[in-house]
Protein backbone atom coordinates (compact mmCIF):
# COMPACT_ATOMS: atom_id res chain seq x y z
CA UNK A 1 50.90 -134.25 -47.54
CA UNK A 2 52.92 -131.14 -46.98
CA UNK A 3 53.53 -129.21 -43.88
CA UNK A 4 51.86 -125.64 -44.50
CA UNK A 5 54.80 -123.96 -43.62
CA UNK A 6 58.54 -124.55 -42.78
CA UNK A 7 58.77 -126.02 -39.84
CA UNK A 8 60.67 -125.08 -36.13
CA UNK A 9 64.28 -127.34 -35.22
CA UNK A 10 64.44 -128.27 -31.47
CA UNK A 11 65.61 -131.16 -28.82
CA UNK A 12 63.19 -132.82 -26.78
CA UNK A 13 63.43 -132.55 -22.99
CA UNK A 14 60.59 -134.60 -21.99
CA UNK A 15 56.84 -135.28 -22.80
CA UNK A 16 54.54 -135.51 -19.81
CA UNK A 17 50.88 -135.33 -19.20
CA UNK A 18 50.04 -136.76 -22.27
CA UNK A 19 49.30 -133.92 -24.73
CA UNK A 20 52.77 -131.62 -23.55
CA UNK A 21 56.06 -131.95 -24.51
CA UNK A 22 58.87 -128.99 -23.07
CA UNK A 23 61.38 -128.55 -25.88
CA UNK A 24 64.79 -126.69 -26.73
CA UNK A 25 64.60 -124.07 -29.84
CA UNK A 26 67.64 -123.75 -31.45
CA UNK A 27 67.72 -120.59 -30.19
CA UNK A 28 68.27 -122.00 -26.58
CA UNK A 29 65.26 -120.98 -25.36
CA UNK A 30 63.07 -123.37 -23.99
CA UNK A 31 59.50 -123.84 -24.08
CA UNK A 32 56.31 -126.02 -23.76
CA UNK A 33 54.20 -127.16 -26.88
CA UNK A 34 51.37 -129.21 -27.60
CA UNK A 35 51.74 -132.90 -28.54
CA UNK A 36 49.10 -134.30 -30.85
CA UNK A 37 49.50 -138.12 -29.32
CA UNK A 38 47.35 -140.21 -27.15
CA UNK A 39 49.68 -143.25 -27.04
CA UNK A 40 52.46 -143.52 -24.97
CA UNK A 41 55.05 -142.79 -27.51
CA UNK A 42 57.18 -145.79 -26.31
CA UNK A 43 59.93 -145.66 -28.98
CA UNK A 44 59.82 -142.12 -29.90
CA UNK A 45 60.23 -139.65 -26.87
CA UNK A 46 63.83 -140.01 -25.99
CA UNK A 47 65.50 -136.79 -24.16
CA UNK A 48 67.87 -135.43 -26.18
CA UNK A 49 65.88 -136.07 -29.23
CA UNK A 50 65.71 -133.68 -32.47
CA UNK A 51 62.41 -132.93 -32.85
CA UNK A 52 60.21 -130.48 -35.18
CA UNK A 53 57.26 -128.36 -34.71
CA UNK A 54 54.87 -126.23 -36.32
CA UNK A 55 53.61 -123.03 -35.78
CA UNK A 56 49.92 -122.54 -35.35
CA UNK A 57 48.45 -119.26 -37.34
CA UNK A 58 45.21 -119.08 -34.60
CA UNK A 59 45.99 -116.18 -32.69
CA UNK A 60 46.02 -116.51 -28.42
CA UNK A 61 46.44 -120.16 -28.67
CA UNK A 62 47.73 -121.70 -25.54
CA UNK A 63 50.42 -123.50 -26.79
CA UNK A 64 51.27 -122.22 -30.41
CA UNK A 65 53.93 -124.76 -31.28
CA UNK A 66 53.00 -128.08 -32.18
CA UNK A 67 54.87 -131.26 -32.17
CA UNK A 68 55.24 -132.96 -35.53
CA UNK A 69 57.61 -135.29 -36.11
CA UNK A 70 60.52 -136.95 -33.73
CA UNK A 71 63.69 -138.37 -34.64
CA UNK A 72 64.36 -142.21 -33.41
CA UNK A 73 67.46 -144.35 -33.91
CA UNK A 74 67.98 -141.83 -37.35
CA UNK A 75 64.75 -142.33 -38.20
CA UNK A 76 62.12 -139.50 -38.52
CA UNK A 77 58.75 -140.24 -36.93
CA UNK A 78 55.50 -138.64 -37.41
CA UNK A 79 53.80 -138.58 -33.90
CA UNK A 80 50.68 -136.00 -35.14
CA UNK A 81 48.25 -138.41 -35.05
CA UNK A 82 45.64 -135.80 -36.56
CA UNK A 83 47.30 -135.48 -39.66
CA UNK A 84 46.47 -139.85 -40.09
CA UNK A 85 43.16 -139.28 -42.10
CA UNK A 86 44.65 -136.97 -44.20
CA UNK A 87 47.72 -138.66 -45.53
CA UNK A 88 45.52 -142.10 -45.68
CA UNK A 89 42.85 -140.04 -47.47
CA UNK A 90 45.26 -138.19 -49.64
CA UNK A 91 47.18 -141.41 -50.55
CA UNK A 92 44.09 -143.23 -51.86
CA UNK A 93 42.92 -140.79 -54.05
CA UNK A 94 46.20 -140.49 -55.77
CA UNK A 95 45.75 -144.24 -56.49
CA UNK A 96 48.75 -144.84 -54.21
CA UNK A 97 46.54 -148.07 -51.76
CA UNK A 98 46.31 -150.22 -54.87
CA UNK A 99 44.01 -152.32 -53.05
CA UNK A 100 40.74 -150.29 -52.62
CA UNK A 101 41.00 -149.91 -55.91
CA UNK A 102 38.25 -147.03 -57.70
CA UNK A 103 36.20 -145.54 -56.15
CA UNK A 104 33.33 -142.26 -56.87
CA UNK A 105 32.99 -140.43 -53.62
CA UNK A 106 35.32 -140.40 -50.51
CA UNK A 107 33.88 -139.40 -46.63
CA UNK A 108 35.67 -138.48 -43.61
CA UNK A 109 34.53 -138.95 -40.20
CA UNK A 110 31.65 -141.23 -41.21
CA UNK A 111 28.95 -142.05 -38.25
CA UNK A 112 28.33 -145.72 -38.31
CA UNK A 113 26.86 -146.01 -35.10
CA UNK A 114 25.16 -143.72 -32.05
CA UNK A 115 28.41 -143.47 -30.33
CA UNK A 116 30.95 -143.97 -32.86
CA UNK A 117 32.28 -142.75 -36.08
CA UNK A 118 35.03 -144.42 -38.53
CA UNK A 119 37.53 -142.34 -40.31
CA UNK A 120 36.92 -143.10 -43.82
CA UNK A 121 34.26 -144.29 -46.06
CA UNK A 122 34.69 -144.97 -50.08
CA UNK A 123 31.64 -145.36 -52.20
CA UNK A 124 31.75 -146.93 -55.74
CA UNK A 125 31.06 -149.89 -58.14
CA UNK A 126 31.89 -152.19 -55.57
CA UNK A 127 29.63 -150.42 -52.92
CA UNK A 128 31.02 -149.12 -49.50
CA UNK A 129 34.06 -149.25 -47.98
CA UNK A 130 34.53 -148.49 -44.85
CA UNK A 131 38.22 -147.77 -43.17
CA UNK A 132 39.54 -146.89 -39.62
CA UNK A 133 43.17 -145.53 -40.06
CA UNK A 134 45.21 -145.81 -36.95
CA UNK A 135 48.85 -144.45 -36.69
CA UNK A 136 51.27 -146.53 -35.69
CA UNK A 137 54.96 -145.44 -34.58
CA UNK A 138 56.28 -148.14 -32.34
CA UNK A 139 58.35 -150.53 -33.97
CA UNK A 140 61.28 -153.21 -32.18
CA UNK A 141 63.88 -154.94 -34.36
CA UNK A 142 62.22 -153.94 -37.49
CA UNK A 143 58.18 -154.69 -36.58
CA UNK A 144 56.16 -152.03 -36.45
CA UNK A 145 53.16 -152.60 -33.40
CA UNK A 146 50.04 -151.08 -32.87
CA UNK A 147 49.42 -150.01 -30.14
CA UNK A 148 51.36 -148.49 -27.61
CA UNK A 149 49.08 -148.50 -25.26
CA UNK A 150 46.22 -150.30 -24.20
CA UNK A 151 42.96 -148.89 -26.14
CA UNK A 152 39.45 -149.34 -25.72
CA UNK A 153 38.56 -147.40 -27.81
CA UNK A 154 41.03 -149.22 -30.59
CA UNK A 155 39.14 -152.23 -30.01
CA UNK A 156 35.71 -150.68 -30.30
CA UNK A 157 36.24 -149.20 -33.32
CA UNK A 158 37.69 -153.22 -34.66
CA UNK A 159 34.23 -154.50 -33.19
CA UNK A 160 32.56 -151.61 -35.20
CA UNK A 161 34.27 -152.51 -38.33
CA UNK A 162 32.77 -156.73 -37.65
CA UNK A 163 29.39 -154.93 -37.40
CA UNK A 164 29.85 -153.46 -40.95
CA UNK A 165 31.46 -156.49 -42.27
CA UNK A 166 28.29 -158.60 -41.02
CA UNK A 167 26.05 -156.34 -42.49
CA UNK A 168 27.34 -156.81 -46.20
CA UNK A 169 29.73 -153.77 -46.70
CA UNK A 170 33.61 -153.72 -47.18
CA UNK A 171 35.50 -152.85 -44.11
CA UNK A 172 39.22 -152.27 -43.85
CA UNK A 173 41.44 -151.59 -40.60
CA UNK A 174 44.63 -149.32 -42.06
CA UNK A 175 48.15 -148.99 -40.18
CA UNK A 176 49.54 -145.85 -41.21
CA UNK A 177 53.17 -146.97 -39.75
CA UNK A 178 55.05 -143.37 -39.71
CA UNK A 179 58.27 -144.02 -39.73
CA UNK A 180 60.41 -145.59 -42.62
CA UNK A 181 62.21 -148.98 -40.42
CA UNK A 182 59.45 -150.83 -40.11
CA UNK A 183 59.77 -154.07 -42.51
CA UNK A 184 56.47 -155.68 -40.78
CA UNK A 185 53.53 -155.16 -39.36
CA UNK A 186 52.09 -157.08 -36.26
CA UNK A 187 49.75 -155.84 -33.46
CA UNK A 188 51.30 -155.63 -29.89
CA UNK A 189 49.96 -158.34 -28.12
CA UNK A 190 52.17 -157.80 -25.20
CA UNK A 191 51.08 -154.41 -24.35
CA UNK A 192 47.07 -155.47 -25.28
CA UNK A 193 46.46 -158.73 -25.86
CA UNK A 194 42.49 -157.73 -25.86
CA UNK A 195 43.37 -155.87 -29.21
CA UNK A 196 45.13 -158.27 -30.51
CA UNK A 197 42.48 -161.13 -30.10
CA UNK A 198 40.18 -158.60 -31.38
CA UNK A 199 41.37 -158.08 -34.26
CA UNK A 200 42.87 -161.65 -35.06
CA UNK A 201 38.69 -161.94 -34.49
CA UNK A 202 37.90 -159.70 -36.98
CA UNK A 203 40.16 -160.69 -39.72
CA UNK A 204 38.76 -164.05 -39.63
CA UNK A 205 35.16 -162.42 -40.08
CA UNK A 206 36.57 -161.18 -43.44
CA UNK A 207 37.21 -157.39 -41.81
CA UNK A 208 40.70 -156.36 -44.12
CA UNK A 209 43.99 -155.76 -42.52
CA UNK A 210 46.27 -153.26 -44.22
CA UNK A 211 49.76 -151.81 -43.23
CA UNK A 212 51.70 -149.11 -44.88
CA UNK A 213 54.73 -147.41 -44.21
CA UNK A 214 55.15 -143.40 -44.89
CA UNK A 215 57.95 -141.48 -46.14
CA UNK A 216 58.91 -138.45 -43.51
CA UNK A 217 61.10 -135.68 -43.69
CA UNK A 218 60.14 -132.18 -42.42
CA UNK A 219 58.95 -130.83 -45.61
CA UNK A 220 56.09 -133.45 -45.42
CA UNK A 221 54.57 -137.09 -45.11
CA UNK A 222 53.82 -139.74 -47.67
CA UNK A 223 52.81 -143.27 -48.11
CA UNK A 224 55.67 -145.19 -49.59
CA UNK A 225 54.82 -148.68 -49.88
CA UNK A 226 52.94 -151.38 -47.97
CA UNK A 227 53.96 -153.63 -45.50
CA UNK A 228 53.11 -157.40 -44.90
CA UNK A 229 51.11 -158.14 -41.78
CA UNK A 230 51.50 -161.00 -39.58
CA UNK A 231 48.61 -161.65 -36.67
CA UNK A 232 51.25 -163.40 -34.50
């Protein structure tokens, strides 16, 4: 996936109240943009960080910067987690997730329940597939953790995903890890251990556990390879 257009240099000063982030242009001048993240960001909002953001084309937007990707420990991290479905999306129909293998028909934002939808669904031969993508960007001493923060609705989505599995259809959990030092995936027990039961739940009810790492540099973001997942 490719950014749209070239994007803006800057150094982080700090990101508070969840969804803002104040920033230094290069141009000195500093300013407040929007930051696409509900986690906490534990390993990737360092002051004094170089950061990038886009420019949104909707006119009288609030905050018309966006931030896009964050540089930790020399390592570029994509923290827009909207862009997740897209890159997972784009990725498998290039053929790039070797293990959904064909497919006929891809869907976004699928509605599986009355109160919940799943990212993607994938419709062929084998019948459907269905697949939550969740982006991950915390990793310590080379293991990348999902998530950063305890989620409710993470684990919803995992019990979701056992429904699906129970009734007959293929159903895949996906770590998009964005950020290229991550040699392992494992979920972050420490930070909530209700997610990681959950899922260690799931996978034994036959729900698929996938992990891989993307490529990112501020032209764009790709999948690069997968990573091997350990439940801990």
């Amino acid at each position: 996936m490719n950014f749209r257009n070239d994007l803006v240099p800057a150094t982080l000063v700090k990101r508070y109240k969840r969804f803002l982030a104040d920033v230094i242009l290069d141009t000195g001048e500093q300013t407040t943009v929007y930051c696409p993240n509900t986690g906490s960001m534990k390993s990737c909002s360092r002051t004094g960080s170089r950061v990038y953001l886009s420019r949104s084309e909707r006119p009288g937007r609030k905050y018309p910067m966006t931030l896009e990707i964050v540089e930790s420990d020399g390592t570029w991290v994509g923290v827009n987690t909207g862009l997740a479905n897209g890159i997972v999306a784009e990725a498998i129909e290039a053929g790039i997730v070797a293990e959904i293998g064909d497919f006929e028909i891809l869907h976004r934002e699928v509605k599986v329940s009355q109160s919940s939808r799943l990212d993607l669904l994938v419709e062929g031969r084998r019948g459907k597939t269905y697949i939550e993508v969740k982006n991950c960007t915390l990793v310590e001493g080379g293991v990348a953790m999902f998530p950063d923060a305890v989620t409710a609705r993470g684990t919803k989505h995992l019990l979701e995903l056992v429904e699906l599995r129970r009734q007959g259809h293929r159903a895949v959990i996906f770590y998009l890890v964005q950020r290229g030092d991550g040699r392992l995936f494992r979920p972050a027990a420490l930070i909530d251990p209700r997610y990681a039961e959950t899922l260690s739940k799931a996978v034994s009810e036959g729900v698929e556990m996938l992990a891989y790492a993307a490529t990112i540099s501020p032209a764009g973001i790709r999948l690069s390879s997968s990573l091997p997942c350990d439940l801990g």
